[in-house]
Protein backbone atom coordinates (compact mmCIF):
# COMPACT_ATOMS: atom_id res chain seq x y z
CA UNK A 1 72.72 -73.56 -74.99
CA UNK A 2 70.24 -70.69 -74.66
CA UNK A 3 70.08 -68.53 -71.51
CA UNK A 4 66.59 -68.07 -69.50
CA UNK A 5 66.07 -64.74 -70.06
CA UNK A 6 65.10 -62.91 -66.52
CA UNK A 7 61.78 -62.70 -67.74
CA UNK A 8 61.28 -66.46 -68.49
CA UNK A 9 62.83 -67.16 -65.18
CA UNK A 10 60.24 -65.01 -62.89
CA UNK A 11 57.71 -66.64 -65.16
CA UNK A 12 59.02 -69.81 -64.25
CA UNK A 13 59.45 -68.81 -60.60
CA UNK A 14 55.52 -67.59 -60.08
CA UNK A 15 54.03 -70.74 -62.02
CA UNK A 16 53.69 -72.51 -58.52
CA UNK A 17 51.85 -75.53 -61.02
CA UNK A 18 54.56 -75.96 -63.76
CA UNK A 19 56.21 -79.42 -63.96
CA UNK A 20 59.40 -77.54 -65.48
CA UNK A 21 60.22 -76.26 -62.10
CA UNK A 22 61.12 -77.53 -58.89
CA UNK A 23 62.38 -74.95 -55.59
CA UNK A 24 64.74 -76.04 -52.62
CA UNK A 25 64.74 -73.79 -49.80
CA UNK A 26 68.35 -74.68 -48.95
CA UNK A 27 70.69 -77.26 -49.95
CA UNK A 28 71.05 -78.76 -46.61
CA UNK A 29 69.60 -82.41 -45.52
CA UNK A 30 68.17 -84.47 -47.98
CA UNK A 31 68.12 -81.55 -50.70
CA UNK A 32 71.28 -82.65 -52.47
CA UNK A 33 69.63 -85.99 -52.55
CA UNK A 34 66.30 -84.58 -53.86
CA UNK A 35 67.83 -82.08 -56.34
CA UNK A 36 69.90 -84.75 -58.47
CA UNK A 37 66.89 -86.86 -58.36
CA UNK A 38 65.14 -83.30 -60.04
CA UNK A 39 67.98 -82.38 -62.51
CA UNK A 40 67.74 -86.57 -63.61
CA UNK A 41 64.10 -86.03 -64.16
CA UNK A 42 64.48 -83.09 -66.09
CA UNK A 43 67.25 -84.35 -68.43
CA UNK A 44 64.85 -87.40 -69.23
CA UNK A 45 61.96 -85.02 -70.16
CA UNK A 46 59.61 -87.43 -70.64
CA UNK A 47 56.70 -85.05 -71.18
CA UNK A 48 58.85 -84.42 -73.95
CA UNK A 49 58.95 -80.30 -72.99
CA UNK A 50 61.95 -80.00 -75.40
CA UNK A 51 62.59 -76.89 -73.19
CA UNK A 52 64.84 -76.91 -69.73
CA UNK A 53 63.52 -78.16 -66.29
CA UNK A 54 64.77 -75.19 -63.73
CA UNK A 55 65.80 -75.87 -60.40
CA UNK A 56 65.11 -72.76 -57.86
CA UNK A 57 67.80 -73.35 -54.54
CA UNK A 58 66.83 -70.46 -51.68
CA UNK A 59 62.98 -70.13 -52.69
CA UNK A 60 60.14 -71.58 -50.69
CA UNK A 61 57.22 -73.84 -52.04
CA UNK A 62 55.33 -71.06 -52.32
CA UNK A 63 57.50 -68.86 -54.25
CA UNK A 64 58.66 -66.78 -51.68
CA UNK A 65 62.44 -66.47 -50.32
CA UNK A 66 63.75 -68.93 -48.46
CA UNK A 67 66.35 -66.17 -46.96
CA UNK A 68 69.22 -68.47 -47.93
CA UNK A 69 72.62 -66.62 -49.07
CA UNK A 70 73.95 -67.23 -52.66
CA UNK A 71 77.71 -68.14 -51.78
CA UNK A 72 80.52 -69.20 -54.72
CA UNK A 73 80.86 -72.13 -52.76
CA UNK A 74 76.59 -73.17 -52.57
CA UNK A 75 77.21 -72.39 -56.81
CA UNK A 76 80.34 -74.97 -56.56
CA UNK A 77 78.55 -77.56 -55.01
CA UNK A 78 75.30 -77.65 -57.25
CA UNK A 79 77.68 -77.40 -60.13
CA UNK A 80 79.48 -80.67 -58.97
CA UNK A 81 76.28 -82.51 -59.26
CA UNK A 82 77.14 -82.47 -63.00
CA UNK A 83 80.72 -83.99 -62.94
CA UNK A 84 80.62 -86.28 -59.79
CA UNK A 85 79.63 -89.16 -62.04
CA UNK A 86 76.07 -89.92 -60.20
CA UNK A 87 74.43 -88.76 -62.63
CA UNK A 88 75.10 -91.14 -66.02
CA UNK A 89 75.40 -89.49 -69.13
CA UNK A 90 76.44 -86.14 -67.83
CA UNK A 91 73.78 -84.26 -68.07
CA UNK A 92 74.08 -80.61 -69.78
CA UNK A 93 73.42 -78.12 -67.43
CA UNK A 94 74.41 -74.54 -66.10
CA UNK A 95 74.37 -73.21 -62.23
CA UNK A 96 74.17 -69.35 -61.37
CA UNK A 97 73.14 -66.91 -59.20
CA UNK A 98 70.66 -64.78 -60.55
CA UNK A 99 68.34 -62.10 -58.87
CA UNK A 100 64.46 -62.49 -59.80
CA UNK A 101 61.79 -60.77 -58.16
CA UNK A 102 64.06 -59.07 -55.82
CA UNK A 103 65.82 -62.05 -54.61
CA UNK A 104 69.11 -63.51 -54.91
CA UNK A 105 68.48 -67.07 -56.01
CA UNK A 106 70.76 -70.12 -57.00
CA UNK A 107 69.38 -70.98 -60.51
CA UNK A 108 69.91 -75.07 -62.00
CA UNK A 109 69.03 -75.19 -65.51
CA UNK A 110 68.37 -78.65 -67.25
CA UNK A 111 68.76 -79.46 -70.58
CA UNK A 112 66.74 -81.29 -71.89
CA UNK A 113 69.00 -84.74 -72.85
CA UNK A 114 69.90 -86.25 -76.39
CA UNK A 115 70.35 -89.57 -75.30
CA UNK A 116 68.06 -90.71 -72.69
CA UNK A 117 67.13 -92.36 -70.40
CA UNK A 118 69.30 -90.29 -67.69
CA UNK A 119 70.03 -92.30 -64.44
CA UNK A 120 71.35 -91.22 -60.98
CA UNK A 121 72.35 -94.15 -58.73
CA UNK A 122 71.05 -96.33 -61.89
CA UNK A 123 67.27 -94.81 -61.30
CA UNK A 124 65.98 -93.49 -64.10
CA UNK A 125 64.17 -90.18 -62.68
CA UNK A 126 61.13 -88.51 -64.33
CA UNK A 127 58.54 -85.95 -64.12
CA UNK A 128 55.00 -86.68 -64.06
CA UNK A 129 52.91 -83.51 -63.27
CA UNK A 130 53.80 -82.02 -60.17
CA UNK A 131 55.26 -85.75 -59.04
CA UNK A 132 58.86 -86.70 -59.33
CA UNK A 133 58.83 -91.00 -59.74
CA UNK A 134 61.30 -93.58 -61.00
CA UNK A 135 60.60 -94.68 -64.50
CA UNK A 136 58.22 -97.40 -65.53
CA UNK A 137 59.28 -100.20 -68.10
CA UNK A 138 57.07 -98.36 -70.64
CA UNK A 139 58.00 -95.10 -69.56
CA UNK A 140 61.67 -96.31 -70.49
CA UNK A 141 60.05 -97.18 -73.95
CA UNK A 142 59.38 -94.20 -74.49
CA UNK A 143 62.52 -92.58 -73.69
CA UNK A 144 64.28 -94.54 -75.84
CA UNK A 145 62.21 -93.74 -78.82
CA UNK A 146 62.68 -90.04 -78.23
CA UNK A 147 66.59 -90.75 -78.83
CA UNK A 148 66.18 -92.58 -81.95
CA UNK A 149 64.78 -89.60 -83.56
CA UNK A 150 67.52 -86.69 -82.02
CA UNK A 151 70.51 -85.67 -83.34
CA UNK A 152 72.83 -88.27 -81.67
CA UNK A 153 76.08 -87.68 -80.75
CA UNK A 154 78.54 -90.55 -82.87
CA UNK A 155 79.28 -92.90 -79.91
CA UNK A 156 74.59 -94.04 -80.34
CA UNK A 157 74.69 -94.13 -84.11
CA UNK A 158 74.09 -97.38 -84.76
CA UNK A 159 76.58 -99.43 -86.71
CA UNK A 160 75.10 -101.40 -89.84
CA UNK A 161 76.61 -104.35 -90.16
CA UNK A 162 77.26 -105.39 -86.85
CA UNK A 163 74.87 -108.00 -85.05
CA UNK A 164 73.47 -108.28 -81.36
CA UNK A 165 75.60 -111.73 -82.10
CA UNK A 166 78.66 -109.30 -82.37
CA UNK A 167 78.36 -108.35 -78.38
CA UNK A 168 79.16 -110.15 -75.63
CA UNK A 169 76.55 -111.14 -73.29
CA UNK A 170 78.13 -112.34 -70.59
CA UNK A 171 80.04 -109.21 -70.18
CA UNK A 172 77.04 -107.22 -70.14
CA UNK A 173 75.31 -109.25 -67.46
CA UNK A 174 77.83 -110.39 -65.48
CA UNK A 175 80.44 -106.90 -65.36
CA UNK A 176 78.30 -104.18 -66.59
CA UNK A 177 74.70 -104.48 -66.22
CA UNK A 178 74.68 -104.85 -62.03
CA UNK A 179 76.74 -102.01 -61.92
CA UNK A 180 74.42 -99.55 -64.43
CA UNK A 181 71.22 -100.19 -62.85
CA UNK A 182 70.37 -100.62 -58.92
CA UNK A 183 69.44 -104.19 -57.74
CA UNK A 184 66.06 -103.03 -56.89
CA UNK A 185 65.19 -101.88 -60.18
CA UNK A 186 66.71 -105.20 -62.20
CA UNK A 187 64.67 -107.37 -59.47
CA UNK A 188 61.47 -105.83 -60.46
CA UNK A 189 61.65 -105.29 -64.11
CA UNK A 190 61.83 -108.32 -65.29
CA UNK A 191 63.06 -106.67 -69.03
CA UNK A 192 64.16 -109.12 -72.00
CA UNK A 193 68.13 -109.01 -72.86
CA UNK A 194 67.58 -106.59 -76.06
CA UNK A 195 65.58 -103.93 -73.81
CA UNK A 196 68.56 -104.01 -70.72
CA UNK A 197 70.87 -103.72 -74.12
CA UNK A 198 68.74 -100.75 -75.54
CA UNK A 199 68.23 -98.86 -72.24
CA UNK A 200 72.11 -98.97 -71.92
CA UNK A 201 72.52 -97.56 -75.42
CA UNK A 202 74.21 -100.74 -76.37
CA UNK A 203 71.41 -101.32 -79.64
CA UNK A 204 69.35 -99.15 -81.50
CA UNK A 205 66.52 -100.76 -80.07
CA UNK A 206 64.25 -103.87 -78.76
CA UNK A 207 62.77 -104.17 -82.41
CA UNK A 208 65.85 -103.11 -84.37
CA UNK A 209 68.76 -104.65 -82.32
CA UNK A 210 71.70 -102.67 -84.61
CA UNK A 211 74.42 -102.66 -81.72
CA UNK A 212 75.66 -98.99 -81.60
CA UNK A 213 79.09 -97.26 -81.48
CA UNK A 214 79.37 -97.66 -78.06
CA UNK A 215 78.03 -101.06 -77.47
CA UNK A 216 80.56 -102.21 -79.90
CA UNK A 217 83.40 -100.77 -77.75
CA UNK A 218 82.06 -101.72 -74.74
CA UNK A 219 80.97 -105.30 -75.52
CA UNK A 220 81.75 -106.32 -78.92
CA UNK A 221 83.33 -109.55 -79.04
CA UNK A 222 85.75 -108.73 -82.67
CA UNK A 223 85.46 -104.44 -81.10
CA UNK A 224 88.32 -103.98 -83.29
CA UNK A 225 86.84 -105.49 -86.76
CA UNK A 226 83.46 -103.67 -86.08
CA UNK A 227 85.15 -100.37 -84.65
CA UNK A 228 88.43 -99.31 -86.62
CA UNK A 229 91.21 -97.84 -85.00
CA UNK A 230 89.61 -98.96 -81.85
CA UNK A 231 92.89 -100.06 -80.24
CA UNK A 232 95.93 -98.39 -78.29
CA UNK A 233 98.98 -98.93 -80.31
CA UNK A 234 101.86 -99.33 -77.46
CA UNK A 235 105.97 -98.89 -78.14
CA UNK A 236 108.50 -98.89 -75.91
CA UNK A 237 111.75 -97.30 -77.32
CA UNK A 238 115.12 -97.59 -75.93
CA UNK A 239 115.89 -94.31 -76.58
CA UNK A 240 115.11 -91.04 -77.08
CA UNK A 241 114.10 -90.88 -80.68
CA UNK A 242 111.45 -93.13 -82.85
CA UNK A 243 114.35 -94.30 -84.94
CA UNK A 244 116.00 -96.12 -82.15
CA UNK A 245 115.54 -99.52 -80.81
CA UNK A 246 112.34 -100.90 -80.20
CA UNK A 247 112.33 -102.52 -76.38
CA UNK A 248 108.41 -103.48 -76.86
CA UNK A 249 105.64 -103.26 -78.65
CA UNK A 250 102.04 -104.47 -78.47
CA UNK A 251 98.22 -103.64 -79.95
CA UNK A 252 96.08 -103.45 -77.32
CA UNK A 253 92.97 -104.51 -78.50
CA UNK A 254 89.51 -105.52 -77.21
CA UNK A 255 86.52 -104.41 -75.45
CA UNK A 256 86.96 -101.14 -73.42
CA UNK A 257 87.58 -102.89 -70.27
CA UNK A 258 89.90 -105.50 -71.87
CA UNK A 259 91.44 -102.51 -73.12
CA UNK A 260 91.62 -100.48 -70.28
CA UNK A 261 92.70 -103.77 -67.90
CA UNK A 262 95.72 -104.67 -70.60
CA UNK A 263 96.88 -100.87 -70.81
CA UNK A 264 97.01 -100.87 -66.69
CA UNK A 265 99.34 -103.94 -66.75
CA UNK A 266 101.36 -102.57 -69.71
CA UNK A 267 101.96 -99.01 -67.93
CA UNK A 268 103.05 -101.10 -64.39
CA UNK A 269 105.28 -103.68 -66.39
CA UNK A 270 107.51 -100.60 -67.80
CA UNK A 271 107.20 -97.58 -64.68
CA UNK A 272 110.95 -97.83 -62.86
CA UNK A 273 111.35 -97.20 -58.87
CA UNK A 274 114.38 -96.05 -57.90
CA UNK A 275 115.57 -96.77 -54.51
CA UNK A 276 117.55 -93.97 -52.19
CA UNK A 277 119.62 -95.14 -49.38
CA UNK A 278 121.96 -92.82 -49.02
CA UNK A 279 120.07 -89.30 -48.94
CA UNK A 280 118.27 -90.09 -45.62
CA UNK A 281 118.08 -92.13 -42.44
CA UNK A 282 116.00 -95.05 -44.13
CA UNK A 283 115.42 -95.79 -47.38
CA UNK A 284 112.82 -93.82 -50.10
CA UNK A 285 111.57 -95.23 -53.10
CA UNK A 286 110.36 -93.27 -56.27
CA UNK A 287 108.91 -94.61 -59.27
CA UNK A 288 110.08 -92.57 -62.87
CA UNK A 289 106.38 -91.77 -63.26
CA UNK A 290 103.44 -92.17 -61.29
CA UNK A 291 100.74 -94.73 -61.84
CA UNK A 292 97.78 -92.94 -61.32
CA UNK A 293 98.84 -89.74 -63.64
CA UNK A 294 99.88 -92.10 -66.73
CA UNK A 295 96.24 -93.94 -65.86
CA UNK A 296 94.24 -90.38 -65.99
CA UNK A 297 96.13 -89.38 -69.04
CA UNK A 298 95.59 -92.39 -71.11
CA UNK A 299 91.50 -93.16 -70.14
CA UNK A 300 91.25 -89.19 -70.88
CA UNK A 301 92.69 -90.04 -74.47
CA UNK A 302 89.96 -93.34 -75.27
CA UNK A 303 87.65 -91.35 -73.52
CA UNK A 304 87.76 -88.32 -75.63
CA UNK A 305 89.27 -89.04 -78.81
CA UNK A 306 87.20 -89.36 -82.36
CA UNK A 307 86.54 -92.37 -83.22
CA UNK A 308 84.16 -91.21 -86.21
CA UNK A 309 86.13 -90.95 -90.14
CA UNK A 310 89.51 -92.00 -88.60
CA UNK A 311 91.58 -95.46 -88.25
CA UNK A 312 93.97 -93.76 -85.54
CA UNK A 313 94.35 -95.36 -82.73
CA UNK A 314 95.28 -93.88 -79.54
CA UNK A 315 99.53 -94.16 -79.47
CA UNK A 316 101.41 -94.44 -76.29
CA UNK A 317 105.28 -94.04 -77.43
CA UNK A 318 107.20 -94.58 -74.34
CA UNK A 319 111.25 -92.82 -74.67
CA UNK A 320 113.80 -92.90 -72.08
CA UNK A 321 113.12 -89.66 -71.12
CA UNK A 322 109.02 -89.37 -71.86
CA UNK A 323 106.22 -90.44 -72.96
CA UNK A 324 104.06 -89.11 -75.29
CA UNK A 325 100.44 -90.03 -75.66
CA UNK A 326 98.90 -89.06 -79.18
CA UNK A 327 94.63 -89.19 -79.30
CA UNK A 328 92.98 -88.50 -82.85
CA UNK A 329 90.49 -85.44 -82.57
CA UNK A 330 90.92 -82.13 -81.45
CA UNK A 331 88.68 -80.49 -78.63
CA UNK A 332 85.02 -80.59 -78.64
CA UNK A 333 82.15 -78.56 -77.84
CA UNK A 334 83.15 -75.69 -75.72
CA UNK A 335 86.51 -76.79 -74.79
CA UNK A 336 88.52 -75.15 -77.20
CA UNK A 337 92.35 -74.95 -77.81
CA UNK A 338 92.69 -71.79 -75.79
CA UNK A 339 90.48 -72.94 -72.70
CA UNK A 340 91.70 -76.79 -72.59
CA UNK A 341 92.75 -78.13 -69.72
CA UNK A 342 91.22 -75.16 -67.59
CA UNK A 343 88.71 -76.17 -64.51
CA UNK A 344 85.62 -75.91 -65.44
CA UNK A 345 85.75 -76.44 -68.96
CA UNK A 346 84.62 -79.84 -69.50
CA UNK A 347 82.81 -81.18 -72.94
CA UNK A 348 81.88 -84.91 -73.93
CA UNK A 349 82.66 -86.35 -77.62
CA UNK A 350 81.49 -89.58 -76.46
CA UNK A 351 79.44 -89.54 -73.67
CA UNK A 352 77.85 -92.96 -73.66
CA UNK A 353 81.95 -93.95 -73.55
CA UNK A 354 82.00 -91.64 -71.06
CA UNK A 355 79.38 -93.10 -68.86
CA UNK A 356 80.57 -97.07 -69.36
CA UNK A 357 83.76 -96.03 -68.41
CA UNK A 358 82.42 -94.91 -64.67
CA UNK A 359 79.87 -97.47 -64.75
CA UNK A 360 83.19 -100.01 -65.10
CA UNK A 361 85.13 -98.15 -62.81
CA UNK A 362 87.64 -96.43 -64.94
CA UNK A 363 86.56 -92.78 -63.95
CA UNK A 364 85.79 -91.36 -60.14
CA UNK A 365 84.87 -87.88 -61.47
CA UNK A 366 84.45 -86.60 -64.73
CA UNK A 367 86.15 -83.33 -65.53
CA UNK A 368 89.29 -82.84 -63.15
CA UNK A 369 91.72 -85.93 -64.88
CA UNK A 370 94.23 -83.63 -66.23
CA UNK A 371 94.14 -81.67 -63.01
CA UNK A 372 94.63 -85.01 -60.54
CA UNK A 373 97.49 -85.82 -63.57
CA UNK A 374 99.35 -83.04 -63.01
CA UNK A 375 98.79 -83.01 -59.39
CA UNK A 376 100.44 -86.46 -59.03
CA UNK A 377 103.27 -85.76 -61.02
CA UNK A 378 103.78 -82.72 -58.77
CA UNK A 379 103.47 -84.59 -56.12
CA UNK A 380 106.42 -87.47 -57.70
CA UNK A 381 108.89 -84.64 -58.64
CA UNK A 382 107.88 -84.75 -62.64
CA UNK A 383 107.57 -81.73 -64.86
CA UNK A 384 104.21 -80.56 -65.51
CA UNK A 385 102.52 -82.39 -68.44
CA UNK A 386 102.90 -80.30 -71.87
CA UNK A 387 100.05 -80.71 -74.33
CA UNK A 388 100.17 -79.39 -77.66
CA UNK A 389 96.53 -79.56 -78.81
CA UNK A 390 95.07 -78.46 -82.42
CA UNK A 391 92.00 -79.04 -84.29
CA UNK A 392 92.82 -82.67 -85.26
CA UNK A 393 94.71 -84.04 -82.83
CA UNK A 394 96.04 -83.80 -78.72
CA UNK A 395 99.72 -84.74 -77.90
CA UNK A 396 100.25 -85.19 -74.39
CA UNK A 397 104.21 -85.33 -73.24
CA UNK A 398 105.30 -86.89 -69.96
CA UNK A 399 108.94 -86.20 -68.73
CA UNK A 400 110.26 -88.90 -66.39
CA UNK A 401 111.31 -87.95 -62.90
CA UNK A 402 114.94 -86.63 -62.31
């Protein structure tokens, strides 16, 4: 991603007509409300700019200084418009403080999306002149030709031989659909089942309904037979080696929330609680590993992994004395092997996986799963979890509670 250039920025700042710019005076009231609305609109590009929308916080309508004061904690909270998961796919963007024209200024800079449309509170926002408006049905057209022809990321290429047949509608309607888009907006568009499909990134398009990567995880009905290696292979040994028994086994298969709902009730079936009645006054309970870490660890591993050129599934080996969770595909985009892990380094493989998984209720926030992992294990007594990450793969290990 390029950096505006001070120069581009001031040029930006005086043009009190472009339709690339928007200024808050402050981030107080409805601003918050107004600037995700902005960076949506900007991400959608539907003037098709192919060049970032820039959001000005401090400045005045007019240009001049608002007065405000550029803190590390205003730059936190714009920046957490990115990752709060309102805003579905995550949109690329940067925040910084910049001085322009002899002002300190909180600077929002909007990529310009791959795979639109963009939605925040499932509105799709756009830009039309100097006017910020939801998107028409036609105006959603049109957004979702401009993603046929960019470079998609793998989870939108569509897959060949797979047919709209291939996904389940009922799923869509009934579990995903009223969740993606607001009531308002389904009420008044009355859209056909292929464009609701295609706006969701489910099918290539209306009049070439290919189901894509993604709409064959989310929704196929055989996800497995269209999507290989699109499973979590669970084993429980009893033991502390792979060569010793095998307690249990299973191949968790399905759609992503079949998936995601049969992994949850696998992980409960095997965590342990201990029970203490001798160390205090009443009894304390303790399970060998906390619920909530094992779930951030293992929807960080469907979520991220590569599911392009590989038949690896995700593998959850479950020891005596660990567990070890093995994802095929090394870090991507700017996470690398030296920053992963690290706050604020946060990069999407899949992103349309990314975005059903919120829109099902699997994620809360993108971008902090390892750190609420580790905090919960902290907060149970385990080790810190050890990750041993390289270009092909990430191993996550687990050690059980003492």
């Amino acid at each position: 991603m390029k950096r505006l250039t001070d120069e581009e920025l001031e040029e930006l700042l005086s043009d009190l007509e472009s339709d690339r710019v928007e200024r808050k005076e402050s981030d107080k009231g409805d601003a918050p409300e107004k600037i995700r609305q902005a960076i949506c609109a900007f991400a959608n590009d539907l003037p098709n700019h192919k060049k970032p929308g820039v959001i000005f916080v401090g400045v005045r309508d007019n240009g001049h200084s608002a007065g405000l004061t550029i803190t590390d904690e205003l730059l936190l909270k714009l920046a957490d418009m990115r990752s709060d998961g309102q805003i579905l796919p995550p949109p690329s963007m940067t925040v910084e403080k910049r001085r322009l024209l002899s002002m300190d200024i909180a600077v929002i800079t909007v990529q310009p999306a791959d795979a639109p449309p963009v939605r925040y509170k499932g509105r799709t926002y756009i830009r039309t002149g100097p006017r910020r408006d939801i998107a028409s049905r036609q105006d959603e057209r049109i957004l979702n030709e401009k993603r046929r022809y960019r470079d998609l990321p793998f989870d939108l290429h569509p897959v060949s031989f797979a047919k709209l047949s291939d996904l389940n509608r009922l799923a869509f309607e009934q579990e995903y659909l009223i969740h993606a888009v607001a009531p308002d907006i389904l009420a008044a568009n009355q859209r056909s089942y292929e464009e609701r499909l295609a706006a969701c990134r489910f099918i290539e398009s209306p009049e070439n309904p290919c189901p894509t990567v993604s709409g064959c995880i989310v929704l196929g009905i055989r996800a497995q037979d269209l999507i290989p290696g699109n499973y979590i292979q669970f084993l429980r040994i009893n033991g502390t080696q792979l060569t010793d028994a095998i307690q249990d086994e299973a191949e968790i298969s399905g759609n992503l929330g079949e998936i995601l709902r049969r992994l949850d009730e696998k992980l409960e079936a095997h965590i342990r609680t201990g029970i203490d009645i001798i160390s205090g006054r009443t009894e304390s309970r303790r399970p060998n590993y906390p619920l909530a870490a094992l779930q951030q660890l293992t929807r960080n591993a469907v979520m991220h992994r590569n599911y392009e050129g590989t038949r690896a599934p995700v593998r959850l080996t479950w020891f005596n004395d660990r567990i070890e969770i093995h994802s095929p595909g090394g870090p991507f985009g700017q996470v690398t092997v030296e920053n992963f892990g690290k706050s604020g380094f946060t990069d999407y493989r899949n992103p349309n996986i990314a975005t059903a998984m919120k829109v099902l209720g699997y994620v809360q926030k993108f971008g902090m799963g390892i750190q609420i992992a580790q905090q919960e294990l902290n907060k149970n007594g385990n080790p810190p979890a050890r990750f041993e990450v390289n270009a092909n793969y990430v191993l996550v290990e687990i050690r059980s509670a003492s």
